[in-house]
Protein backbone atom coordinates (compact mmCIF):
# COMPACT_ATOMS: atom_id res chain seq x y z
CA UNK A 1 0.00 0.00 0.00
CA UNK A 2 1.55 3.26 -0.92
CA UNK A 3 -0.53 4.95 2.18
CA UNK A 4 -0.84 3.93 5.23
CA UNK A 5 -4.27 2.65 5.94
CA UNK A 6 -5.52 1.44 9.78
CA UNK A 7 -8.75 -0.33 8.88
CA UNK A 8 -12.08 0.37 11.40
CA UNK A 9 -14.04 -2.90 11.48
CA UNK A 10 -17.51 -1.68 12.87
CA UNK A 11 -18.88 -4.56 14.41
CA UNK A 12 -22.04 -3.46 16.32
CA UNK A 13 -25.09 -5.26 14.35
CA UNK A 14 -27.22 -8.24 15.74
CA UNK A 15 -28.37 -9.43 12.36
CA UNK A 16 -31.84 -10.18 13.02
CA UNK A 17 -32.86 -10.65 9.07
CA UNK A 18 -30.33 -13.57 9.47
CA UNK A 19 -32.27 -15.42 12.40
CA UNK A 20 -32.40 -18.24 13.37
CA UNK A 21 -28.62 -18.70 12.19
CA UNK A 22 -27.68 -14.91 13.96
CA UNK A 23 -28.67 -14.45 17.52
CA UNK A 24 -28.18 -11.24 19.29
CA UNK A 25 -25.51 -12.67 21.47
CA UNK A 26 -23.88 -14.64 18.58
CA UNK A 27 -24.35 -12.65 15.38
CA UNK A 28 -24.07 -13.37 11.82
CA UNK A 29 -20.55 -11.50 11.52
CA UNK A 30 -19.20 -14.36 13.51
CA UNK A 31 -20.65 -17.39 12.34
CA UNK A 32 -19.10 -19.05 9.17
CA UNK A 33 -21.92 -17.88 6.53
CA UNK A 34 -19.90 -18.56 3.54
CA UNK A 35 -16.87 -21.17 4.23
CA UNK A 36 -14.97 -22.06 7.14
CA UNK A 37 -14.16 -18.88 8.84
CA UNK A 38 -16.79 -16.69 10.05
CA UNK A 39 -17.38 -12.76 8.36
CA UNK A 40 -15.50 -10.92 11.21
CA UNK A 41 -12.27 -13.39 10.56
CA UNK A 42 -12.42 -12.65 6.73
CA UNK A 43 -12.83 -9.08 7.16
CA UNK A 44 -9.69 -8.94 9.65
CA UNK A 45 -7.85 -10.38 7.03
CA UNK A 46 -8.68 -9.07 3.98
CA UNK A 47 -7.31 -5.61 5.81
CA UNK A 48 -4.70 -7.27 7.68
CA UNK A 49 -0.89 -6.13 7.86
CA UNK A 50 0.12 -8.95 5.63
CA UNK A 51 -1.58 -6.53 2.89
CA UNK A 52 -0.03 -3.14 3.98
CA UNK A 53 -2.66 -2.27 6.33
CA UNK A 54 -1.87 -0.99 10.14
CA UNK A 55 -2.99 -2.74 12.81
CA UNK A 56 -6.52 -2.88 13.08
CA UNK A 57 -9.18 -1.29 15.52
CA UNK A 58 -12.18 -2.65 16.27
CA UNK A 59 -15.51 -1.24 17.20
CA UNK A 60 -18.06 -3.66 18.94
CA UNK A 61 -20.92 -4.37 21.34
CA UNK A 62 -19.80 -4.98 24.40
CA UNK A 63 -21.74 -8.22 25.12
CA UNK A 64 -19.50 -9.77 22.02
CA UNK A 65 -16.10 -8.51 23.48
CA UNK A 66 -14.99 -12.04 23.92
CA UNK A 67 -16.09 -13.71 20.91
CA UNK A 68 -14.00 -10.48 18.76
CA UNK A 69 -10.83 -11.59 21.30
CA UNK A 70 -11.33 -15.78 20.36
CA UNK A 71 -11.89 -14.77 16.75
CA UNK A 72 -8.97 -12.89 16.42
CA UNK A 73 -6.79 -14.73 18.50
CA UNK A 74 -7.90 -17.58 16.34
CA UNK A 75 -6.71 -15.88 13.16
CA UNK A 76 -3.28 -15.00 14.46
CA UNK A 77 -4.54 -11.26 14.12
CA UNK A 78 -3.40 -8.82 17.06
CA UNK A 79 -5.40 -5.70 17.23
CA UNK A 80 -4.94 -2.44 17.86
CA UNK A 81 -7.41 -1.01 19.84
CA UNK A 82 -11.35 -2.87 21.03
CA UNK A 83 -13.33 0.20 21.74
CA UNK A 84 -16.93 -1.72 23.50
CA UNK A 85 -19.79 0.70 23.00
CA UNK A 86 -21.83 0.11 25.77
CA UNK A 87 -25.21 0.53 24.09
CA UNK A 88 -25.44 1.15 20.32
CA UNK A 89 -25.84 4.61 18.61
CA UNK A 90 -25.80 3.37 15.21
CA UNK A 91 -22.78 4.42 12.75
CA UNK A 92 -21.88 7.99 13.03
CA UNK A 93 -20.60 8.19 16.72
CA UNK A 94 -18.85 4.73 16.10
CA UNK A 95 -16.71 6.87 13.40
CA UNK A 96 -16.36 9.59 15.72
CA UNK A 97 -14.79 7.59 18.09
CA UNK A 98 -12.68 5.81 15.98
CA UNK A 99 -11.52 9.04 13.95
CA UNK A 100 -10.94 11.15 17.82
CA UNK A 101 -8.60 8.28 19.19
CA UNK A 102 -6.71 8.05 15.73
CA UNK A 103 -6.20 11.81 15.45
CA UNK A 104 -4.34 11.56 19.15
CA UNK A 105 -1.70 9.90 17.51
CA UNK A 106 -1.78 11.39 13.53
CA UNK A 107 -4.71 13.83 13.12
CA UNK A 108 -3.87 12.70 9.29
CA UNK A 109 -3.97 9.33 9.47
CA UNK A 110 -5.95 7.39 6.67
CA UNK A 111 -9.10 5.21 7.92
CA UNK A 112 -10.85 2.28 6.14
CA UNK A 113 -13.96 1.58 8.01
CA UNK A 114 -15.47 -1.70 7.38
CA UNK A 115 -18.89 -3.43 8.49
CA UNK A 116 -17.94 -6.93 10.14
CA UNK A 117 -20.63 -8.97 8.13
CA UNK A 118 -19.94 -8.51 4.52
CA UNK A 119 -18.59 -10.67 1.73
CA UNK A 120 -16.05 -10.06 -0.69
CA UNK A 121 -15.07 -12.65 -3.08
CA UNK A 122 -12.84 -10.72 -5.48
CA UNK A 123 -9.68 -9.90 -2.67
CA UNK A 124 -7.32 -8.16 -5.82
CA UNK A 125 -10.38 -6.09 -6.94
CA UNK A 126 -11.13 -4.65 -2.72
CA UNK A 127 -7.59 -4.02 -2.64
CA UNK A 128 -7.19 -1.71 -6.11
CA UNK A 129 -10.06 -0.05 -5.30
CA UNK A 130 -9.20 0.77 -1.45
CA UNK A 131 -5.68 2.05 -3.07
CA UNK A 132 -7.56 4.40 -5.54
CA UNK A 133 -10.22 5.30 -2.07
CA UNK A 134 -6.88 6.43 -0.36
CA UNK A 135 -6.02 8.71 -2.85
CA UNK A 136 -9.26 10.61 -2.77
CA UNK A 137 -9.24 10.26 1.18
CA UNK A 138 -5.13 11.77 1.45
CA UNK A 139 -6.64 14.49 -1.10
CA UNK A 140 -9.39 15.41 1.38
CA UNK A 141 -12.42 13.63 -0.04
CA UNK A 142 -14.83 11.32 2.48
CA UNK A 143 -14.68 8.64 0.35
CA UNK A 144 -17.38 5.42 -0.28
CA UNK A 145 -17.35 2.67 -2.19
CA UNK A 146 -19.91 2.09 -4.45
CA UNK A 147 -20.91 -1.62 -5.62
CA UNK A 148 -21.72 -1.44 -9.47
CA UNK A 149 -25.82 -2.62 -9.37
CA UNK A 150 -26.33 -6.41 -11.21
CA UNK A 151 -30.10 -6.16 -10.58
CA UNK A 152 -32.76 -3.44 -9.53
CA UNK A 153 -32.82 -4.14 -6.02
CA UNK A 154 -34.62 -2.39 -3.46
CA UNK A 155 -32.47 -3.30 -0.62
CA UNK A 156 -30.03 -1.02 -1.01
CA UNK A 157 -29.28 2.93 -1.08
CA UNK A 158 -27.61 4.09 -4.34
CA UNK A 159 -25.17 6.55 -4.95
CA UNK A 160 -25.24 8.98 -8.02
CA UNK A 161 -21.53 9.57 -9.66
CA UNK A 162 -21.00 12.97 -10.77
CA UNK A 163 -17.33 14.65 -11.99
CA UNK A 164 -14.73 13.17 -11.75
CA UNK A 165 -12.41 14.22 -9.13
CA UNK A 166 -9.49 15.76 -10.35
CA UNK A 167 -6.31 14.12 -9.95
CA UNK A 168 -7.99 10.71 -9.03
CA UNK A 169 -8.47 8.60 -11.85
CA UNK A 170 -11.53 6.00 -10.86
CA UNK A 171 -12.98 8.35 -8.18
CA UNK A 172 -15.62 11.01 -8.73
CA UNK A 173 -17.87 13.00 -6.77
CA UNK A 174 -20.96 12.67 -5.38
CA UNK A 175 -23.97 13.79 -6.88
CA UNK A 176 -26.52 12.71 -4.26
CA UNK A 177 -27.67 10.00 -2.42
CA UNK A 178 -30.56 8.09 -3.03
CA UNK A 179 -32.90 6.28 -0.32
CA UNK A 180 -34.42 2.65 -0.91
CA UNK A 181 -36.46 2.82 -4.23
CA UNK A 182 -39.21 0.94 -5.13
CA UNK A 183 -38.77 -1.81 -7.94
CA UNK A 184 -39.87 0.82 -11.18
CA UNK A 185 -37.45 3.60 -9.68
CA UNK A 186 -34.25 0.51 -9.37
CA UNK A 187 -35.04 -0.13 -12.63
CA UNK A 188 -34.32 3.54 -13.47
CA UNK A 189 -31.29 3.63 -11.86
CA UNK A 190 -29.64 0.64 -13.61
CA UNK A 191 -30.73 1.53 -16.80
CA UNK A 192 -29.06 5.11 -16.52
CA UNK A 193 -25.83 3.97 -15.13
CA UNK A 194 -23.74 6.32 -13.07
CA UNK A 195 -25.57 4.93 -10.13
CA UNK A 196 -23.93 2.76 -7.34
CA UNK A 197 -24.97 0.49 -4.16
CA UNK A 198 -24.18 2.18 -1.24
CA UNK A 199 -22.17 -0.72 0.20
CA UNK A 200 -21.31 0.77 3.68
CA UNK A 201 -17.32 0.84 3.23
CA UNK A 202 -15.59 4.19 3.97
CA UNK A 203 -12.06 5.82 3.73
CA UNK A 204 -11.25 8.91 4.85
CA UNK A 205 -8.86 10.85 6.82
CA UNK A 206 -9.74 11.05 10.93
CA UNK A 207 -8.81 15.21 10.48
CA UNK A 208 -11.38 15.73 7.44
CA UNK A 209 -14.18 13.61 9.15
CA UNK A 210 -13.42 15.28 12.40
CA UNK A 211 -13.71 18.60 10.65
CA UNK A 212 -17.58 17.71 9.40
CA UNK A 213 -18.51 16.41 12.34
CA UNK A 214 -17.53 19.79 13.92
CA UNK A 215 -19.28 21.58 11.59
CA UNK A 216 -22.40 19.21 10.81
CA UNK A 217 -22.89 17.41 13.74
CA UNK A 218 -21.38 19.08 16.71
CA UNK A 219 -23.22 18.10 19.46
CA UNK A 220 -22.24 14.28 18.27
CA UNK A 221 -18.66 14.77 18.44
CA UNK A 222 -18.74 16.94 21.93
CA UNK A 223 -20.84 13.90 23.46
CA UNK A 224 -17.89 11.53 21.72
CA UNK A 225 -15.49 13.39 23.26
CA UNK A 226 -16.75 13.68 26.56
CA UNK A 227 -17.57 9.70 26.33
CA UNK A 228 -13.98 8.66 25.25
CA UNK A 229 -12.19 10.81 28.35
CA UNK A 230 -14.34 7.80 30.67
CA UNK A 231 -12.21 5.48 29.04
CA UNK A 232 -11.02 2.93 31.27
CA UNK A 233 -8.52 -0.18 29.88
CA UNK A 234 -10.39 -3.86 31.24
CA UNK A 235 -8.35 -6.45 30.08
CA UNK A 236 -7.79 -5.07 26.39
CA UNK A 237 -10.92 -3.70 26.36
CA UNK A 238 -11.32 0.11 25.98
CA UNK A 239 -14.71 0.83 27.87
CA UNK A 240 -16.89 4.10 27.94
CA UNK A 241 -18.95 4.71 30.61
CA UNK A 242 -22.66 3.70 29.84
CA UNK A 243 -24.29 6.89 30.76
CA UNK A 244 -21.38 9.29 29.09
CA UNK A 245 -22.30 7.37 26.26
CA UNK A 246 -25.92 7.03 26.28
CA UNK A 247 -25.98 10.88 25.99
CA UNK A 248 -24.39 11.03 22.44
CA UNK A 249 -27.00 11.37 20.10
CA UNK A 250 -27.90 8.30 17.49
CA UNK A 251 -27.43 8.68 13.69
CA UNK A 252 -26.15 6.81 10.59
CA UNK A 253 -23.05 7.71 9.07
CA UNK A 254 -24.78 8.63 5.99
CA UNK A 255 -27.50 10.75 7.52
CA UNK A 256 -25.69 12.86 9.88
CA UNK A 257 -22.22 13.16 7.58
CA UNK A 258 -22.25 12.17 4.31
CA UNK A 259 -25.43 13.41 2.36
CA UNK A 260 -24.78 16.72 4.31
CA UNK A 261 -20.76 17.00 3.62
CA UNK A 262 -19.49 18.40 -0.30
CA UNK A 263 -16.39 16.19 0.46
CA UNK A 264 -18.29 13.29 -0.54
CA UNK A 265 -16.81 11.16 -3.03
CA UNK A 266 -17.07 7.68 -4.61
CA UNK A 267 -14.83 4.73 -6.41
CA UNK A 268 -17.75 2.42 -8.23
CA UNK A 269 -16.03 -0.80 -8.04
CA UNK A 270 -16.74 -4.46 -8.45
CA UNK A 271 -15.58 -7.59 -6.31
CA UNK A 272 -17.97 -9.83 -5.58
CA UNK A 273 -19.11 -7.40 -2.83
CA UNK A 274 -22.69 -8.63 -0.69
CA UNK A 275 -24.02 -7.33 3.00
CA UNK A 276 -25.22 -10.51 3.48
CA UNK A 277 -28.43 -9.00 4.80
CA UNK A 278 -31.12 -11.51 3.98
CA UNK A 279 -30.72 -14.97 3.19
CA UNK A 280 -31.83 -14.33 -0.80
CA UNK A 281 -28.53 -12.27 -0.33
CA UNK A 282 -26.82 -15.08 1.02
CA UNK A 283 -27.81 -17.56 -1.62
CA UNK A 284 -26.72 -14.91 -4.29
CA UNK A 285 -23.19 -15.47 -2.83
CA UNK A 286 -23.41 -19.38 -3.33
CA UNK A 287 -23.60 -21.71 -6.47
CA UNK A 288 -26.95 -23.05 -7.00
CA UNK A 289 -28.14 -26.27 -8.57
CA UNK A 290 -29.47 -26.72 -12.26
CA UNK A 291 -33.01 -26.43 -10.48
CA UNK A 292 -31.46 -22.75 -8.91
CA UNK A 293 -31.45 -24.35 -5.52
CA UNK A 294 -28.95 -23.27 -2.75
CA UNK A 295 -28.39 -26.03 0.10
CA UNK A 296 -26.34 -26.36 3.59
CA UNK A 297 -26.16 -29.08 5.37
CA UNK A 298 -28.28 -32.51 5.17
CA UNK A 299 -30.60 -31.79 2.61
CA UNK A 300 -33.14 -33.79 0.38
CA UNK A 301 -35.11 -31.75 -2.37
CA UNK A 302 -37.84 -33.55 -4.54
CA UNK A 303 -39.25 -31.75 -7.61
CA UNK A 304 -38.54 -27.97 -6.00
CA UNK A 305 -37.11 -25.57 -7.52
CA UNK A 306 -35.29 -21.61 -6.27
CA UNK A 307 -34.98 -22.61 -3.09
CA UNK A 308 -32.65 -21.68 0.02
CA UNK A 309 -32.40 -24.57 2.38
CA UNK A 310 -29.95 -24.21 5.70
CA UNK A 311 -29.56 -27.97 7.73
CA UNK A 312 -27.84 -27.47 11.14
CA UNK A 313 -28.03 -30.88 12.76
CA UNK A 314 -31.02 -32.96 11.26
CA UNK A 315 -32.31 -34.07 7.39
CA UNK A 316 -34.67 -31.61 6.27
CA UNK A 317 -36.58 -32.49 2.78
CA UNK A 318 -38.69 -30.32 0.46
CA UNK A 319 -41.17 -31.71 -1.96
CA UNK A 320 -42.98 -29.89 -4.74
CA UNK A 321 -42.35 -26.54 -4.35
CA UNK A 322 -40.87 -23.43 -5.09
CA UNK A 323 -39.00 -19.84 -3.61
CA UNK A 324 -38.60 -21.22 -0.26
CA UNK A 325 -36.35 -20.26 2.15
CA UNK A 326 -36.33 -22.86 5.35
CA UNK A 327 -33.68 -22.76 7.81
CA UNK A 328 -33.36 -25.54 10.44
CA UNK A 329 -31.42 -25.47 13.96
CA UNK A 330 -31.44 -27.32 16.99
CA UNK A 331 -33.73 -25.34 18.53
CA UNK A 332 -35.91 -23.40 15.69
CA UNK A 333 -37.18 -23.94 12.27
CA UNK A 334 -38.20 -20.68 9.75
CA UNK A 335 -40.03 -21.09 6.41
CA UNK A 336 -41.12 -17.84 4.32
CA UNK A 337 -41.25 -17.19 1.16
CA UNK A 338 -37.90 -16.07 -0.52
CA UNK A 339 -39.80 -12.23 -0.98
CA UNK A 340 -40.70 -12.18 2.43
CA UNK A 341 -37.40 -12.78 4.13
CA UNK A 342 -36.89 -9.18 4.73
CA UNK A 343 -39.59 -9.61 7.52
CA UNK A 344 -38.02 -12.16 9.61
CA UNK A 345 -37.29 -8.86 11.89
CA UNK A 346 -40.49 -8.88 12.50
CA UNK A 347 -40.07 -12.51 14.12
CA UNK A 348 -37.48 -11.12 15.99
CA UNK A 349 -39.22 -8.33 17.73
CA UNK A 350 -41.96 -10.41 18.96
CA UNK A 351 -39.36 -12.76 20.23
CA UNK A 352 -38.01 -10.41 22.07
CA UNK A 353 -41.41 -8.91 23.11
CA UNK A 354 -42.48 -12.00 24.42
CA UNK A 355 -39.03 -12.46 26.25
CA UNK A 356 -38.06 -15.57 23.82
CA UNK A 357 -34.87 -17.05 24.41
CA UNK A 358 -34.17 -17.61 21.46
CA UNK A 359 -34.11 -14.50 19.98
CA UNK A 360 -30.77 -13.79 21.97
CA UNK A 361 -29.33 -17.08 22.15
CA UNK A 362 -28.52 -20.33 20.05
CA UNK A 363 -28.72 -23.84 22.20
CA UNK A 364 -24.97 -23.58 22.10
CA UNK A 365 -23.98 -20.58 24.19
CA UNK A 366 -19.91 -19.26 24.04
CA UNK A 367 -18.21 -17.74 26.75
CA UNK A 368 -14.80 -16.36 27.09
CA UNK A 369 -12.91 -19.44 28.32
CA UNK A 370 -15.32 -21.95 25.72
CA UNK A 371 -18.41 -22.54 25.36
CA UNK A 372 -21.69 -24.51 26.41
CA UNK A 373 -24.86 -26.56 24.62
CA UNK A 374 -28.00 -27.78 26.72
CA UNK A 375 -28.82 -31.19 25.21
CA UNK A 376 -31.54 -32.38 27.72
CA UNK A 377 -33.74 -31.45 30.22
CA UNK A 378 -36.53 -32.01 33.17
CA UNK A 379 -38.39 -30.39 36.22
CA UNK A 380 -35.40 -30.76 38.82
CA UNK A 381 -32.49 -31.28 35.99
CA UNK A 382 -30.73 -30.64 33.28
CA UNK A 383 -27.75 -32.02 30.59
CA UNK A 384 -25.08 -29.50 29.17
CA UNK A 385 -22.21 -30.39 27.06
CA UNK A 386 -19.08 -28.47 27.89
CA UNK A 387 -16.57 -27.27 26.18
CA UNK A 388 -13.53 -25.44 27.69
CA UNK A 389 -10.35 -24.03 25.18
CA UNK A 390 -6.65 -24.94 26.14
CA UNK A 391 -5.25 -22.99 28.89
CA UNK A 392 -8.53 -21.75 30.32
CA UNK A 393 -10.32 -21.99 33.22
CA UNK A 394 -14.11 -21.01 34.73
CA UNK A 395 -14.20 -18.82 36.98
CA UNK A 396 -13.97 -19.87 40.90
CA UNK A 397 -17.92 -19.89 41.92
CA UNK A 398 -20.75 -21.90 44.26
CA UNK A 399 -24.44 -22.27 43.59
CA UNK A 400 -27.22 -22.11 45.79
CA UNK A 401 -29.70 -24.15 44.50
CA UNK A 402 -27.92 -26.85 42.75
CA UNK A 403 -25.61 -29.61 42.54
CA UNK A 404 -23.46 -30.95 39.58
CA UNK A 405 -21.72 -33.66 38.51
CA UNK A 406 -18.94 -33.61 35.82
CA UNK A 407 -17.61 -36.31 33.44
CA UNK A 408 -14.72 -36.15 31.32
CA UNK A 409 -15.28 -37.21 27.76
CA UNK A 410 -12.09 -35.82 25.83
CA UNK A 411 -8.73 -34.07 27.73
CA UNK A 412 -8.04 -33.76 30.94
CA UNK A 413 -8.85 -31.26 33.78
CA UNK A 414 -8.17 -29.98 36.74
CA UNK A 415 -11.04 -29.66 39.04
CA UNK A 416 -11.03 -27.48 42.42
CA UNK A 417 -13.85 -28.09 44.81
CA UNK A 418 -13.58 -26.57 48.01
CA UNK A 419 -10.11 -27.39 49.02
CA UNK A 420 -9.45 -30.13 47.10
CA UNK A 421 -7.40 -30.43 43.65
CA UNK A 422 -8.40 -33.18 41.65
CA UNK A 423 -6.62 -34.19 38.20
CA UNK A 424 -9.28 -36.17 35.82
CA UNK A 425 -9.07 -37.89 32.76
CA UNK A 426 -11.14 -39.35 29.94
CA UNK A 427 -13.91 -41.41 31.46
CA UNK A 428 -13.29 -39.88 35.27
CA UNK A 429 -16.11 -38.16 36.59
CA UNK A 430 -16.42 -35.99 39.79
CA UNK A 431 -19.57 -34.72 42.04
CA UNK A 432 -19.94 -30.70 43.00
CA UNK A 433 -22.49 -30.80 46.19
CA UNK A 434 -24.69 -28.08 46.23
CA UNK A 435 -22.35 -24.82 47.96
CA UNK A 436 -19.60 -26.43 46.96
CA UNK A 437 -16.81 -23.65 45.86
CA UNK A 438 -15.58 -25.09 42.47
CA UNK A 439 -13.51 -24.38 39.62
CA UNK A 440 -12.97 -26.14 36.07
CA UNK A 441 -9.72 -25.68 34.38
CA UNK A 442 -8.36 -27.10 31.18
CA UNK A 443 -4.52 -27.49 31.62
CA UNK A 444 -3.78 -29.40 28.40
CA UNK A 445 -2.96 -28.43 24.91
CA UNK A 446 -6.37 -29.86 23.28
CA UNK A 447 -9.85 -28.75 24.13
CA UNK A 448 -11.57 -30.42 27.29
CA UNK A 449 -14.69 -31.88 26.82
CA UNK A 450 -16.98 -32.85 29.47
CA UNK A 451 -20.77 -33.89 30.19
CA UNK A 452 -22.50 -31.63 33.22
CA UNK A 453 -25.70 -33.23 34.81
CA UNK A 454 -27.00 -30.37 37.02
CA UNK A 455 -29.52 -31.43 39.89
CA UNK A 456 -32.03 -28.96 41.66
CA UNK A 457 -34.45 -26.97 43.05
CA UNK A 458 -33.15 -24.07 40.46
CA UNK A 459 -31.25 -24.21 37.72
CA UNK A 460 -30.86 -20.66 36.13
CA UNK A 461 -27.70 -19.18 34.90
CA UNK A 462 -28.05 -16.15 37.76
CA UNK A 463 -27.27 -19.18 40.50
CA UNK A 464 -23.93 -18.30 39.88
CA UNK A 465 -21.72 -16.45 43.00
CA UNK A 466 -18.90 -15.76 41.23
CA UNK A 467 -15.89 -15.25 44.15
CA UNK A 468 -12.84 -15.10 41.27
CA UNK A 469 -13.15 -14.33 38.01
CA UNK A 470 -10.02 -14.17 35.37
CA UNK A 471 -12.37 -12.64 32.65
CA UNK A 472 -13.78 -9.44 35.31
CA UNK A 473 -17.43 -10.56 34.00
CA UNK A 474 -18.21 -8.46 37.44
CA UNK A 475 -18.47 -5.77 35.18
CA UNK A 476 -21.51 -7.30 33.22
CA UNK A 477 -23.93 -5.66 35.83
C-alpha cells in the first residue's frame, strides 16, 4: 500500500434478518456464513498487515467482546485497539470515536472503516479499489465505495456519480444520495448507469471527518469526546462509561455526515461485494443447482425448484415446491417465502417482546474461556455439554440451589472443589455438592470436553456467586 491505511471494522449489528442462524448474542458476523471462517475473521484479514494495512481497531458491542478476542486470537490477528460501545448509537458516533482516538496519535492518518458482516469474493479487486479510495481520502475527499448494481434491487441505497475528481483517476464526486427505491425507480437507476450500491465501506482521513462532524454534527462529536475521556482499559478492552455514552445522540453515518458534507466522493467498483443482509442475499453469494437451488447441510429436495435450504443438525426435505427459504437449527425452524425474508425482523421483535430465548441465544452458548450446549432437560435437571479451550479456566464460583456432577469425555482437567485439587481424565467423573466452591480448568494443549448433569431446586444461569473471576465478567452488571 503506498498509504498507510488502519482499517475500522464496525462490528455493532445483531443481524436479526439472518435469524435463526444470527442471535443477538452470537451474530451473523461471527458465524461461518460462507466457508470455514466466520465474516468478522475474513474481514480482519482481507485488511490485515500482511496486505499493507496498520494494525486494526475494532468497534463492537460490548456483550461480544470475547467472541472479537477468540476470533482474532484464532486468526493470528493482534489488534490495535477494542473500543466496546456500551449501548449502540448506530454508525456515526462509532466513526467519531474511531476518527478522535486516531487523530491523538496522527490527526492525518488514513481510515478504512469496514462493516464486520460482509462478503467479498474478489480480494485483488477490494484491494485496487481501497488504493484508488486512499487517494481521494489523502486528497481530502470522504470517500465510499460504491458496488456497481447487477439487478434493480430495493435493498439497497444508491449513490449517483457525478465529476470526476481531479487528480484521481476511478474516483468522482458525489452527486446525491438516493434512499431505498421501489422496484420501477431501481429499474431507473440501472438503466441510466452512473448509479452505485451504497455498500457501507468508507475511507477517509480522521482530520477531514473530524472537521464535518464539527461543523455538521457538533453536538455528536462533543458527546464523543466527553464519552472517550471515561475510558477505562479492562483487560484489552477500551470501555466508555454507559451513561457518558448514552448521551451522544444516534445517527447513521450517511445521515448525519455524508449526504450533508461536499467532500463526498465515490470509487464504483466491483468484487464480488454482498451485506449478506437476507438470506436471498446469502444464496446470491453461493452456487446453485441446475433447479437454482442453494443447500447447507443434510438436505433432500424432490421436484422444488429456487430454493434456500440451511440444515444445522437434522435431514430436512422439500417436496414440490418453489422460492422457499427454510432454515433448520437445533432449537428453531423458519419457512417464508424467498420475498418475504426481509420480515423475519419482524419474528425477531416479537421474540423479544415476548421475552423468547431464542431470539438472543442459540442452544450452544460461548463464553470467554469456551463454550456450552443444553442437550436435555426435566423439572429438577438438566444435561449440558461443555466445552472449555486450552489454557482456560471457569471462573472460581458456588451455587445455591444446585448440585453438579462432571464427566470427562475428551482431555483432561483440573477440578477445584472446596479445598481439594483433583486431576481427571477421559472417562473420570467428579460430584460438585450443592455450595460447593468449584472451579474447572483445562490445563492441556487440546480442548476439554466434558458432560455436566445439574440437579435442583433451580437451575438458572443467575445461581452463579462468582468469588474469582479471570475474565472481570463483574463488570456485566
Amino acid at each position: 500500500m503506498k498509504h498507510k491505511i488502519k482499517p475500522v471494522i464496525l462490528s455493532g449489528g445483531s443481524g436479526s434478518r439472518l435469524w435463526p442462524l444470527s442471535r443477538a448474542k452470537y451474530p451473523k458476523q461471527f458465524l461461518p456464513m460462507l466457508g470455514s471462517k466466520s465474516l468478522f475473521t475474513q474481514t480482519l484479514e482481507r485488511a490485515g498487515t500482511s496486505y499493507g494495512f496498520e494494525p486494526a481497531v475494532v468497534v463492537a458491542n460490548e456483550h461480544h467482546r470475547f467472541i472479537v478476542n477468540e476470533q482474532a486470537d484464532k486468526a493470528g490477528i493482534a489488534l490495535d485497539a477494542l473500543i466496546l460501545e456500551p449501548v449502540g448509537r448506530n454508525t456515526a458516533p462509532a466513526f467519531a470515536v474511531a476518527a478522535l482516538m486516531a487523530a491523538k496519535a496522527d490527526p492525518d492518518q488514513l481510515l478504512l472503516y469496514l462493516p464486520s458482516d460482509h462478503v467479498i469474493l474478489d480480494m485483488p479487486g477490494f484491494h485496487k479499489a481501497t488504493a484508488v479510495a486512499a487517494e481521494a481520502a489523502a486528497a481530502g475527499s470522504l470517500c465510499c465505495f460504491g458496488m456497481t448494481p447487477t439487478r434493480p434491487d430495493t435493498g439497497y441505497g444508491y449513490l449517483k456519480a457525478g465529476e470526476p475528481l481531479a487528480g484521481v483517476e476511478g474516483a468522482f464526486h458525489i452527486d446525491g444520495f438516493r434512499e431505498k427505491p421501489d422496484s420501477e425507480t431501481a429499474v431507473q437507476y440501472l438503466e441510466s448507469g452512473g448509479y452505485s450500491w451504497n455498500s457501507g465501506m468508507f475511507l477517509m482521513k480522521a482530520s477531514v471527518i473530524l472537521e464535518e462532524f464539527a461543523r455538521l454534527q457538533p453536538e455528536m462529536l462533543s458527546g464523543c469526546r466527553e464519552a472517550l475521556a471515561t475510558v477505562t482499559l479492562d483487560l484489552n478492552f477500551l470501555r466508555m462509561e454507559k451513561a457518558a455514552f448514552s448521551k451522544v445522540p444516534a445517527d447513521s453515518v450517511d445521515y448525519a455526515i455524508m449526504e450533508k458534507t461536499d467532500k463526498a466522493a465515490v470509487v464504483p467498483a466491483e468484487f464480488g461485494w454482498s451485506d449478506v443482509g437476507s438470506f436471498s442475499a446469502l444464496a446470491d453469494v453461493q452456487q446453485a443447482d441446475q433447479n437454482g437451488n442453494v443447500t447447507n447441510g443434510d438436505v433432500m429436495l424432490e421436484d422444488s425448484n429456487n430454493c434456500f435450504v440451511h440444515a444445522d443438525n437434522k435431514l430436512v426435505t422439500l417436496i414440490g415446491v418453489e422460492d422457499l427459504i427454510v432454515v433448520s437449527t437445533d432449537d428453531a425452524v423458519l419457512v417464508t417465502p424467498k420475498g418475504r425474508d426481509q420480515d423475519i425482523k419482524q419474528i425477531v421483535d416479537r421474540l423479544k417482546r415476548e421475552k423468547r430465548i431464542e431470539a438472543d441465544f442459540h442452544t450452544t452458548v460461548y463464553r470467554p474461556w469456551g463454550n456450552y450446549r443444553g442437550i436435555g432437560e426435566g423439572e429438577r435437571y438438566q444435561v449440558k455439554e461443555i466445552v472449555v479451550y486450552p489454557g482456560k479456566r471457569l471462573s472460581l464460583q458456588k451455587h445455591h440451589h444446585r448440585a453438579e456432577h462432571w464427566v470427562i469425555v475428551e482431555g483432561s482437567a483440573v477440578v477445584t472443589r472446596d479445598d481439594e485439587e483433583l486431576l481427571l481424565s477421559e472417562n473420570e467423573s467428579v460430584y460438585l455438592p450443592l455450595g460447593a466452591i468449584h472451579r474447572l480448568m483445562n490445563p492441556g494443549k487440546i480442548e476439554l470436553k466434558l458432560i455436566e448433569v445439574q440437579s435442583g431446586s433451580y437451575l438458572g444461569e443467575d445461581d452463579i456467586v462468582r468469588i474469582e473471576d479471570d475474565f472481570n465478567r463483574e463488570k456485566d452488571g
